[in-house]
N, C-alpha and C. Protein backbone atom coordinates (compact mmCIF):
# COMPACT_ATOMS: atom_id res chain seq x y z
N UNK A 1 -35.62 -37.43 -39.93
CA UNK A 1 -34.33 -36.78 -40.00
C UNK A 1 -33.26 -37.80 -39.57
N UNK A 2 -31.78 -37.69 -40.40
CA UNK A 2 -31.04 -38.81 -40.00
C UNK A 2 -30.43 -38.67 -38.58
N UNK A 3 -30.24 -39.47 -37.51
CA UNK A 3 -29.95 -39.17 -36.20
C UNK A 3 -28.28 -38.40 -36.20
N UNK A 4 -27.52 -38.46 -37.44
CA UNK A 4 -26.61 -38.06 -37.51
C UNK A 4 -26.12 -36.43 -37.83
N UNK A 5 -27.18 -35.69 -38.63
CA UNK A 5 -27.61 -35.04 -38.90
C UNK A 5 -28.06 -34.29 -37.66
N UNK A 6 -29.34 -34.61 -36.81
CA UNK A 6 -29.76 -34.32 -35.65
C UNK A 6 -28.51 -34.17 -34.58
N UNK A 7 -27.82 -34.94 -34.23
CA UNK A 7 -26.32 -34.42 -33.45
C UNK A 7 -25.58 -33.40 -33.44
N UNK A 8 -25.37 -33.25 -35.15
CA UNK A 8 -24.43 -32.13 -35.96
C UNK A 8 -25.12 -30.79 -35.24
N UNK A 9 -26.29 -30.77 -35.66
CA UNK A 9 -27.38 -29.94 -35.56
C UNK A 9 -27.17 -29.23 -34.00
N UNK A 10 -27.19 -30.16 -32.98
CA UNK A 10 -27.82 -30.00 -31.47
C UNK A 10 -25.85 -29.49 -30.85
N UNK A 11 -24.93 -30.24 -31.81
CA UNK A 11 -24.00 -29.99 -31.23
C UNK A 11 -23.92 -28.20 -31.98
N UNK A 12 -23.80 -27.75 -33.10
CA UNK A 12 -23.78 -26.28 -33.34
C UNK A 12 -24.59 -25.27 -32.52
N UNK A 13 -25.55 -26.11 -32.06
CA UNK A 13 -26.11 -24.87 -31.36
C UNK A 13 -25.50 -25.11 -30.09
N UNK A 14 -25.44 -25.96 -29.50
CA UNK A 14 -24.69 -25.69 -27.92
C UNK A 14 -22.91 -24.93 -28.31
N UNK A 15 -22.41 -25.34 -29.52
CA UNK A 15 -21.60 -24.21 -29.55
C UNK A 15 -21.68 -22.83 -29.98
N UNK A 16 -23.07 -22.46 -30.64
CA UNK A 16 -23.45 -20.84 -30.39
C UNK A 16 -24.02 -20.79 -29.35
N UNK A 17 -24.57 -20.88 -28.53
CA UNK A 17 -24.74 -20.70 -27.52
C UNK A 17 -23.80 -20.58 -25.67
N UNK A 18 -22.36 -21.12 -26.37
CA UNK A 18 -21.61 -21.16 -25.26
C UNK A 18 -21.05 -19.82 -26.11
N UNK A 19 -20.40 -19.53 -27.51
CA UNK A 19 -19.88 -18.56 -27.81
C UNK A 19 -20.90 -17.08 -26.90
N UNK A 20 -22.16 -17.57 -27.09
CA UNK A 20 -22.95 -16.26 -26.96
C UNK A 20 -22.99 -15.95 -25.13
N UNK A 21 -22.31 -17.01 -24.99
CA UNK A 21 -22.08 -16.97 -23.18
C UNK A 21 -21.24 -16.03 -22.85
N UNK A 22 -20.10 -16.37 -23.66
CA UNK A 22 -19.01 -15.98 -23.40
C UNK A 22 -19.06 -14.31 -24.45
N UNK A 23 -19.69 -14.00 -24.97
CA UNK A 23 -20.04 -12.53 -25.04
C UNK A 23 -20.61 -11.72 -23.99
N UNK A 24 -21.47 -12.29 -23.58
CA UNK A 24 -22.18 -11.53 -22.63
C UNK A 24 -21.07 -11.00 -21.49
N UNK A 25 -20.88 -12.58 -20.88
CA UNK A 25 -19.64 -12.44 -19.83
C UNK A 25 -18.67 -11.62 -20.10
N UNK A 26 -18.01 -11.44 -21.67
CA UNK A 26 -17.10 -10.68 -21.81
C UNK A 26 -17.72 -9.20 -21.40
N UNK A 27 -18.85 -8.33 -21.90
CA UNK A 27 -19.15 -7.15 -21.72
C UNK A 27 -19.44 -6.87 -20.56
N UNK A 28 -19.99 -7.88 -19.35
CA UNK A 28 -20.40 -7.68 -17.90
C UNK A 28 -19.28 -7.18 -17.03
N UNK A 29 -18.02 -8.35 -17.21
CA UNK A 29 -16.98 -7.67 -16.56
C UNK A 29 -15.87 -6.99 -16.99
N UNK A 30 -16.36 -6.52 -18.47
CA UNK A 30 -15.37 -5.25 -18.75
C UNK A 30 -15.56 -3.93 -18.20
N UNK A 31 -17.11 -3.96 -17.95
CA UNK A 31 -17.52 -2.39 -17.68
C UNK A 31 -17.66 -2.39 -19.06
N UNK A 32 -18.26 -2.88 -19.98
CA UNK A 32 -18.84 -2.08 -21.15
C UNK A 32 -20.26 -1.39 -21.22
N UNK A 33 -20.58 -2.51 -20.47
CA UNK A 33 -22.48 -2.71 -20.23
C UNK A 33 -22.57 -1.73 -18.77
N UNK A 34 -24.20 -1.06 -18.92
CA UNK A 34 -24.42 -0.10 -18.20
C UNK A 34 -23.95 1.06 -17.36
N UNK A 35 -24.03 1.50 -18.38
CA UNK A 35 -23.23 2.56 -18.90
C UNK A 35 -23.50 3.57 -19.81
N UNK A 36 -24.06 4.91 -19.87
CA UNK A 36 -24.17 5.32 -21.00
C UNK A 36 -23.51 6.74 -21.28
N UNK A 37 -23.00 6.08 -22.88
CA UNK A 37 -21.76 7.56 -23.27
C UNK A 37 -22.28 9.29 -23.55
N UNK A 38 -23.37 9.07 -22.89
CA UNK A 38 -23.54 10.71 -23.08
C UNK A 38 -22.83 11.75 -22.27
N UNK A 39 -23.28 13.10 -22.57
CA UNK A 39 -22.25 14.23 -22.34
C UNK A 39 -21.92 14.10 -20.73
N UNK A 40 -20.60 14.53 -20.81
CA UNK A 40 -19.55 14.47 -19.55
C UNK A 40 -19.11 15.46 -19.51
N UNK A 41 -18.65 15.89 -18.34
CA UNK A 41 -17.25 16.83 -17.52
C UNK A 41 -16.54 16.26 -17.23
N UNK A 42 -15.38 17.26 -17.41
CA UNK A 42 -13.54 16.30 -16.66
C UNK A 42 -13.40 17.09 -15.67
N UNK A 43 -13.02 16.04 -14.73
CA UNK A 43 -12.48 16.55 -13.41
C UNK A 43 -11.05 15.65 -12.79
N UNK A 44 -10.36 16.47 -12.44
CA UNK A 44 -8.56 15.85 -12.54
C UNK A 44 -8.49 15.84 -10.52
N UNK A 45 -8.00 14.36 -10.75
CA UNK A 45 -7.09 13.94 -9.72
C UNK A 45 -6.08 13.80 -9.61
N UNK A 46 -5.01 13.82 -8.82
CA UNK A 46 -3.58 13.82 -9.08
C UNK A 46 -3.29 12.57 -7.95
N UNK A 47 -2.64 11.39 -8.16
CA UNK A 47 -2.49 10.46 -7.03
C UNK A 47 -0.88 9.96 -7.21
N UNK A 48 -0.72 9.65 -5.93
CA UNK A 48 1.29 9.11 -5.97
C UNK A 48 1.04 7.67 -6.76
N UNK A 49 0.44 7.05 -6.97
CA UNK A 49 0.34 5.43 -7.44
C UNK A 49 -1.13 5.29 -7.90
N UNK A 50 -1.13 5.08 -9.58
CA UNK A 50 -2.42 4.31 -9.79
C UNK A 50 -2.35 2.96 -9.93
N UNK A 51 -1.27 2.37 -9.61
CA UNK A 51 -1.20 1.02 -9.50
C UNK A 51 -1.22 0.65 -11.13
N UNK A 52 -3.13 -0.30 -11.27
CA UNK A 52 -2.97 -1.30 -12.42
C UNK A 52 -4.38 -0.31 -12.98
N UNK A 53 -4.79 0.96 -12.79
CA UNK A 53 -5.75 1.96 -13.30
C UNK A 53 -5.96 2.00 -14.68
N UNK A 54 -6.88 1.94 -15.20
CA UNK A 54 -6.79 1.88 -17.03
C UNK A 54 -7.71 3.06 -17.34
N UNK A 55 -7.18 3.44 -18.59
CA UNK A 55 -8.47 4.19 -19.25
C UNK A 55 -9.65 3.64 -19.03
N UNK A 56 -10.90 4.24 -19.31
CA UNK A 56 -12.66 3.44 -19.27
C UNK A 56 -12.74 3.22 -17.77
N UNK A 57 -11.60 2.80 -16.56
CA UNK A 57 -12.06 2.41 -15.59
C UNK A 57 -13.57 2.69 -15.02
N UNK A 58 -13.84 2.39 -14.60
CA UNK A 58 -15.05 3.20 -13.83
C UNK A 58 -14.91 4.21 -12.35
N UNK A 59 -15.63 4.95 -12.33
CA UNK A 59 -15.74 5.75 -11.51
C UNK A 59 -17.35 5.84 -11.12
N UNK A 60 -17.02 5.47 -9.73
CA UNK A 60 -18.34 4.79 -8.77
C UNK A 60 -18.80 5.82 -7.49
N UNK A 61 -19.74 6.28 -7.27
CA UNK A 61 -20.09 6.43 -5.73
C UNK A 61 -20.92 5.78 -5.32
N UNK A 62 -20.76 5.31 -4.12
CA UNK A 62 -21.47 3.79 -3.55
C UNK A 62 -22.15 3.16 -4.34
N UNK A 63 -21.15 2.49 -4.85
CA UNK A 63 -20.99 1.20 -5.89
C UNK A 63 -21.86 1.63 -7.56
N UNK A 64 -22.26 3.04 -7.68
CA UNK A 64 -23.12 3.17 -8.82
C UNK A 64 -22.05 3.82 -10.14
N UNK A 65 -21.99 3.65 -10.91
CA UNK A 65 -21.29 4.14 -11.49
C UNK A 65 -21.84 5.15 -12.24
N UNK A 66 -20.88 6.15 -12.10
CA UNK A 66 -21.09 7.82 -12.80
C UNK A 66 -20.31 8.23 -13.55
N UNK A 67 -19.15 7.72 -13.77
CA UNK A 67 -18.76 7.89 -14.93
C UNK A 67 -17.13 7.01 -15.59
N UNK A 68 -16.32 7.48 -15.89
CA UNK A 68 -14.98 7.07 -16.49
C UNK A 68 -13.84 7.85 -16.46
N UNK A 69 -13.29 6.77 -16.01
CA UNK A 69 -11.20 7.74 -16.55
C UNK A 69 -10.82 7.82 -17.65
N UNK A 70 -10.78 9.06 -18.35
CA UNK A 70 -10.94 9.34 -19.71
C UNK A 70 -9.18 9.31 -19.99
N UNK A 71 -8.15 9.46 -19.07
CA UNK A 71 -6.82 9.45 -19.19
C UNK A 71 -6.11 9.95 -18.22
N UNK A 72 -4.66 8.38 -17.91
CA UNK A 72 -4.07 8.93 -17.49
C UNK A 72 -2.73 9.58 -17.75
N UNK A 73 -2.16 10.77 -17.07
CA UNK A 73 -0.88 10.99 -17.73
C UNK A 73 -0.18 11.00 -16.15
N UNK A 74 1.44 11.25 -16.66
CA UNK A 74 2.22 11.73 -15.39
C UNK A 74 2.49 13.18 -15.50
N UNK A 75 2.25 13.83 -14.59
CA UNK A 75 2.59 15.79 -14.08
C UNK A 75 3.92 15.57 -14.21
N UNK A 76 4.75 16.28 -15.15
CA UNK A 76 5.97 16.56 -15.17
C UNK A 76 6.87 17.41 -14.00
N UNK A 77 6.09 18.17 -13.30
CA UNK A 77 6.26 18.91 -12.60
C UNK A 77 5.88 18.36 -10.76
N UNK A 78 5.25 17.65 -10.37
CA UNK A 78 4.96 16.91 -9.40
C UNK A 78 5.39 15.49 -9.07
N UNK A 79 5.31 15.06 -10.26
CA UNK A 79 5.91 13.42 -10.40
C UNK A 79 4.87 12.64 -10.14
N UNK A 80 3.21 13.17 -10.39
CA UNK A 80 2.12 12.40 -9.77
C UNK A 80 1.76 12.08 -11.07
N UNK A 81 0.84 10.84 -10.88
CA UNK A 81 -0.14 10.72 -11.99
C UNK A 81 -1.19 11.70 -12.23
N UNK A 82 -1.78 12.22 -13.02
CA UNK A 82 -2.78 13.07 -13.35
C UNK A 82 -3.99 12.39 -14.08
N UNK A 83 -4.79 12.12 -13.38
CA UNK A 83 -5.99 11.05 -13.49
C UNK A 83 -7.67 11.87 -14.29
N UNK A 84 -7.60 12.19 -15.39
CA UNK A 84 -8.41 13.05 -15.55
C UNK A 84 -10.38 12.05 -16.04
N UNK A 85 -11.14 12.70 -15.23
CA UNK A 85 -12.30 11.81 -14.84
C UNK A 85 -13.55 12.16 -15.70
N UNK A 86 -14.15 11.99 -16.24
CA UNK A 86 -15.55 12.24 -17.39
C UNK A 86 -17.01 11.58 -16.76
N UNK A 87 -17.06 12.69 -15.95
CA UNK A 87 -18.49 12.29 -15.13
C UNK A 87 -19.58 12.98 -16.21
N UNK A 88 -20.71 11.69 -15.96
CA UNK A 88 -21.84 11.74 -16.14
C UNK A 88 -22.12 13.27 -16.14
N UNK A 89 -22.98 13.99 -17.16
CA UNK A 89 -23.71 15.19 -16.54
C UNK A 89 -24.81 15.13 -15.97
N UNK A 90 -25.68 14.09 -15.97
CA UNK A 90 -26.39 13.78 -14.61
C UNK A 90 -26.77 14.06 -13.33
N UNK A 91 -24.31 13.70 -13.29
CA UNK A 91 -24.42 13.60 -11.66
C UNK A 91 -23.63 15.17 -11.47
N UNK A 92 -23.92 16.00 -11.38
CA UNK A 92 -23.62 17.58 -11.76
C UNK A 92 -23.44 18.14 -10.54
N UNK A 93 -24.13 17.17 -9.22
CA UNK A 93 -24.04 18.02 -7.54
C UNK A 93 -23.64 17.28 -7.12
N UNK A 94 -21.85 16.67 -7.53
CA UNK A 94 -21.00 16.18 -6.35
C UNK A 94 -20.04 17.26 -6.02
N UNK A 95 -19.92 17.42 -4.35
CA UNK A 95 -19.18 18.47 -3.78
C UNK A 95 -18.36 18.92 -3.98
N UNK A 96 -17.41 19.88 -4.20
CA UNK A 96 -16.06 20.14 -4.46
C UNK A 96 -15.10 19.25 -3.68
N UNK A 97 -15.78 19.08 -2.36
CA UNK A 97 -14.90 18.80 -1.38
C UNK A 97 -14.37 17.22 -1.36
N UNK A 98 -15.14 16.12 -2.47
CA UNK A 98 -15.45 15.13 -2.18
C UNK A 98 -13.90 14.52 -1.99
N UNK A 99 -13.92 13.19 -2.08
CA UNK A 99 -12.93 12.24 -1.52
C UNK A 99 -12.70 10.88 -2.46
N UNK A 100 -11.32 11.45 -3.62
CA UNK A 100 -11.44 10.20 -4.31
C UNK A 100 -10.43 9.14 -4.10
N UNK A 101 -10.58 8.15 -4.04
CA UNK A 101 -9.89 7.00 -3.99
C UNK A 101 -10.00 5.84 -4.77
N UNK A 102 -8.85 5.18 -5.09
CA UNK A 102 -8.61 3.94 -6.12
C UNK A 102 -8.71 2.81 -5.27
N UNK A 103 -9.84 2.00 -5.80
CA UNK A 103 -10.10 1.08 -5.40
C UNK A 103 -10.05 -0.66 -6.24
N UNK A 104 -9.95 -1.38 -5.88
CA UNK A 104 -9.99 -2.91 -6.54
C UNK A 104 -11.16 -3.36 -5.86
N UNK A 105 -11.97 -3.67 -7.34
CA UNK A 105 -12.99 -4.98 -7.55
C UNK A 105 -12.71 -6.18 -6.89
N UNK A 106 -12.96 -6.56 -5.47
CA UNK A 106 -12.23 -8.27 -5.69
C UNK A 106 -11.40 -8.02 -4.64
N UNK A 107 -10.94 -9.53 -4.68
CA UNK A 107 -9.66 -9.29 -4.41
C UNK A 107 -8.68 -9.11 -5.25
N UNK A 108 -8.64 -9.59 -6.58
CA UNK A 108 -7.19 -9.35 -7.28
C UNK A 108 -8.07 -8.85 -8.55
N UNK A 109 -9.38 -8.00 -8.56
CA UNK A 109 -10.09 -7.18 -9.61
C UNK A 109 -9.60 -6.37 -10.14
N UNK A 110 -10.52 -5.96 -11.37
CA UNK A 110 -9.84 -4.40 -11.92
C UNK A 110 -9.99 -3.21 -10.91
N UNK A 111 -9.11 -1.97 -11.30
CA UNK A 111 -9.16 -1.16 -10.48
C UNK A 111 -10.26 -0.13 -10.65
N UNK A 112 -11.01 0.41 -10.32
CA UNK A 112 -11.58 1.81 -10.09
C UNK A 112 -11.47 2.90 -9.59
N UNK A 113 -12.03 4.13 -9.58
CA UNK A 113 -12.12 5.20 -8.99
C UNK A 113 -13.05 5.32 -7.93
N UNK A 114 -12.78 5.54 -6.69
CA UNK A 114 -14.44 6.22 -6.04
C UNK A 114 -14.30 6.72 -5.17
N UNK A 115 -15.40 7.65 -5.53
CA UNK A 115 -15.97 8.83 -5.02
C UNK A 115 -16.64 9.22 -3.75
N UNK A 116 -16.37 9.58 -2.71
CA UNK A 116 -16.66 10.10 -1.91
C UNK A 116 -17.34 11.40 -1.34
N UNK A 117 -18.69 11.59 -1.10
CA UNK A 117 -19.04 13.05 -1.26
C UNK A 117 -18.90 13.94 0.11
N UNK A 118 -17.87 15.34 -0.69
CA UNK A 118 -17.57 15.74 0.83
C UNK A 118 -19.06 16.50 1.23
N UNK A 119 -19.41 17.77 2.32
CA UNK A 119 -20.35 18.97 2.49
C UNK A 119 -20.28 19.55 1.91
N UNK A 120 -19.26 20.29 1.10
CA UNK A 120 -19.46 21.26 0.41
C UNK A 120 -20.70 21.77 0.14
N UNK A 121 -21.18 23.09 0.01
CA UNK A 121 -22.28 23.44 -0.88
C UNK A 121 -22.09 23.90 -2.39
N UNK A 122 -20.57 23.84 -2.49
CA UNK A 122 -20.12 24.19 -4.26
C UNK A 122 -20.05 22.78 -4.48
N UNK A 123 -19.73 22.73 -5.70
CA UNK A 123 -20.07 21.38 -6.80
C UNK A 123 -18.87 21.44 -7.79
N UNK A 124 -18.37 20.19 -8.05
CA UNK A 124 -17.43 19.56 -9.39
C UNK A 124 -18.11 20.52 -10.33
N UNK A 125 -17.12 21.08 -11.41
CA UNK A 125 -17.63 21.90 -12.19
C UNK A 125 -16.19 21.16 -13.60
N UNK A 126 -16.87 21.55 -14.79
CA UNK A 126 -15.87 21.22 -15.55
C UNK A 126 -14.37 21.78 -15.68
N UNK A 127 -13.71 21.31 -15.64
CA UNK A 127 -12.14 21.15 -15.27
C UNK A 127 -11.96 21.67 -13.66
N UNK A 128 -12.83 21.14 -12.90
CA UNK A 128 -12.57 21.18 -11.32
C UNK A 128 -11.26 20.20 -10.88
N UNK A 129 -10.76 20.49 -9.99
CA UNK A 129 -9.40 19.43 -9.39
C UNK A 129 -10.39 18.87 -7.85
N UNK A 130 -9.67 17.46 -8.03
CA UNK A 130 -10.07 17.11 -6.56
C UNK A 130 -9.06 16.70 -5.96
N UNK A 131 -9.07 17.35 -4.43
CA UNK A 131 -7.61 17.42 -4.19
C UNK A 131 -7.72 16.70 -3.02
N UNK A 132 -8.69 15.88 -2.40
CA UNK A 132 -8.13 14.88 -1.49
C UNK A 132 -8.69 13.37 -2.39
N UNK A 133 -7.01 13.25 -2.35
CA UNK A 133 -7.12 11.61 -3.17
C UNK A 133 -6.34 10.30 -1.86
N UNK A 134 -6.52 9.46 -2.73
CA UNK A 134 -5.97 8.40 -1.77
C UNK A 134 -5.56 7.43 -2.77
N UNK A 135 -4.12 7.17 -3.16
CA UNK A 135 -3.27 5.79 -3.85
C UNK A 135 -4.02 4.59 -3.74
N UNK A 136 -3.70 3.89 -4.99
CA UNK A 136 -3.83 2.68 -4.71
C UNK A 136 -3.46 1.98 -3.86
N UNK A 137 -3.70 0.56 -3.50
CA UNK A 137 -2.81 0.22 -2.42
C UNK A 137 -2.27 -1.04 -3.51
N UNK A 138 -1.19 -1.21 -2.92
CA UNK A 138 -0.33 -2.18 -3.74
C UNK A 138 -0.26 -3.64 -3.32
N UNK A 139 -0.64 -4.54 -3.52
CA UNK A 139 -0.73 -5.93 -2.76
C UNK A 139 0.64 -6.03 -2.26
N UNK A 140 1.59 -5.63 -2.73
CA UNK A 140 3.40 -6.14 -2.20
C UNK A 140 3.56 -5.69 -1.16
N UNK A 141 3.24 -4.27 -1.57
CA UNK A 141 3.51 -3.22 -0.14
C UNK A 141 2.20 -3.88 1.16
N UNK A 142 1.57 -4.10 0.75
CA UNK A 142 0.09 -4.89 2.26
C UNK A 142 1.08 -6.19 2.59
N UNK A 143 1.83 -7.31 1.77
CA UNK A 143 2.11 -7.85 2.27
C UNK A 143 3.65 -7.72 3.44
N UNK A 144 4.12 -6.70 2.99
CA UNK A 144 5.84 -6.17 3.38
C UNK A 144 5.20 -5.75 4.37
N UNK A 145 4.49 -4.96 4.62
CA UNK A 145 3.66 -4.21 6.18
C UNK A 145 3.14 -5.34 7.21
N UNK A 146 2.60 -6.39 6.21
CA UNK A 146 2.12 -7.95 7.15
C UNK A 146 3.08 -8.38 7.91
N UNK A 147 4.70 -8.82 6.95
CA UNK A 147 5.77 -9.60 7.30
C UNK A 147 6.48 -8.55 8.38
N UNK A 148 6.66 -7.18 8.46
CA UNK A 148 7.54 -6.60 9.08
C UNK A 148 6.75 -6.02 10.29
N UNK A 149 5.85 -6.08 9.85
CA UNK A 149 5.05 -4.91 11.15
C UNK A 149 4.31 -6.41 12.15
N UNK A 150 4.29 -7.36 11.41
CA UNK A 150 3.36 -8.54 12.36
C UNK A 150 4.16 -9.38 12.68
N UNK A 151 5.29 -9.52 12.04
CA UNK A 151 6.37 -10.48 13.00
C UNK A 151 6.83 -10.05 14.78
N UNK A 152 6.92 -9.04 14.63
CA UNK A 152 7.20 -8.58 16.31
C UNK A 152 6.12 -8.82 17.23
N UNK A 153 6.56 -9.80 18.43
CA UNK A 153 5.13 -9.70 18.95
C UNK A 153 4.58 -9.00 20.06
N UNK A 154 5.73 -7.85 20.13
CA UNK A 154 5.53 -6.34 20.79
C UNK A 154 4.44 -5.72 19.94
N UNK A 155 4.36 -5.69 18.61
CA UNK A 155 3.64 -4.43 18.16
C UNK A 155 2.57 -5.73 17.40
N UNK A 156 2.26 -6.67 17.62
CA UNK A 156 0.93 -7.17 17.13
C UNK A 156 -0.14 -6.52 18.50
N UNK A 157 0.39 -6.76 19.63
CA UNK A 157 -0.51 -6.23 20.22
C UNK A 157 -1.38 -4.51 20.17
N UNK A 158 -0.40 -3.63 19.52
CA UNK A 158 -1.02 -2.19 18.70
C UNK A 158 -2.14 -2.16 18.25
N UNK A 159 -3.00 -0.88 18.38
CA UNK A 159 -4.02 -0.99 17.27
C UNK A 159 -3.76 -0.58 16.01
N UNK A 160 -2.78 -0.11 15.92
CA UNK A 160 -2.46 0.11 14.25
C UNK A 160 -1.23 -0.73 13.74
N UNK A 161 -1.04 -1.73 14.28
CA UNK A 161 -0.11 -2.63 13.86
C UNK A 161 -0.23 -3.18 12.66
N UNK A 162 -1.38 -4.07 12.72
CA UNK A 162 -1.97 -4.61 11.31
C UNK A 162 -2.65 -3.30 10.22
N UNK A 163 -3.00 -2.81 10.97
CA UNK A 163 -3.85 -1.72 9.91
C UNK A 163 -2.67 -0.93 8.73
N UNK A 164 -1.73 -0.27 9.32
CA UNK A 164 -0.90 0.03 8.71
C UNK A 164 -1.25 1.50 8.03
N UNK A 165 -1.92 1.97 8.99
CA UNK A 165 -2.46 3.74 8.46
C UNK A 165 -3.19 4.34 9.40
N UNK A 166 -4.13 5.51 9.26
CA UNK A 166 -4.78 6.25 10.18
C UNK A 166 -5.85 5.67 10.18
N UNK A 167 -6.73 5.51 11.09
CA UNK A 167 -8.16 5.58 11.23
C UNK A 167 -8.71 6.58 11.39
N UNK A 168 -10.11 6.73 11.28
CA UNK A 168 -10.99 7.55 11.39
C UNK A 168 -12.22 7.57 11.46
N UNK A 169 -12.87 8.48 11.84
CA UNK A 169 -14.21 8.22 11.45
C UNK A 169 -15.11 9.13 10.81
């Protein structure tokens, strides 16, 4: 075989093979992959800020994912976002009571949903509301709370100085 030929050759495949890299990678961190689109329930959150939230997001309880944000709109009447959620039917015994919150992948990741399971002994049912949510948090607003609340060096000594919210347990 001519050695020139043989190059052509060795160089096409290392460029299908980087293309086929860069497929994979594309579906891993879209959330396309694992995942499967069978039958769902919607269940609606209402939150003051979804930040950078997309359709498809995922919706996770400890870190597994159960399902997707099928859409968001704004409540004309509240001024909230209305976050409506397409869980797995699977996962069919999460509490009424549970606890959702928007979360970021990362540090500067996509955003998600997750789920928190309250006691309840009733269960998410289709078109259930979950009514303790928690906003995104906004990187501007974490840093404006850094600059104003941590410059004084009266209130660095606080325990909620830096934190910048309630604790709990």
């Amino acid at each position: 075989m001519n050695p020139r030929r043989s190059f052509a050759a060795g160089t096409g495949l290392f460029i299908l093979l980087g293309f086929a890299a860069l497929a994979y990678l594309a579906t891993q961190t879209s959330s396309v992959a694992n995942f499967s689109s069978g039958p769902t329930y919607d269940v609606v959150a209402q939150f003051d800020n979804v930040g950078s939230l997309k359709d498809r997001a995922p919706v996770k309880i400890a870190g597994v994912r159960v399902g997707s944000v099928k859409s968001i709109q704004l409540d004309n009447q509240s001024m909230e976002a209305k976050v409506t959620l397409a869980i797995d039917t699977r996962y069919n015994d999460i509490p009424d009571d549970s606890f959702a919150k928007i979360m970021t992948s990362g540090l500067l990741g996509d955003q998600f949903v997750a789920l928190s399971p309250g006691g309840s002994p009733d269960v998410l049912k289709n078109g259930s509301r979950i009514v303790n949510t928690q906003s995104a948090m906004q990187l501007e607003d974490l840093i404006g709370k850094f600059l104003v609340g941590g410059s004084s060096p009266a209130k660095s000594g606080s325990a909620g100085a830096a934190g910048g919210g309630k604790s709990g347990g």
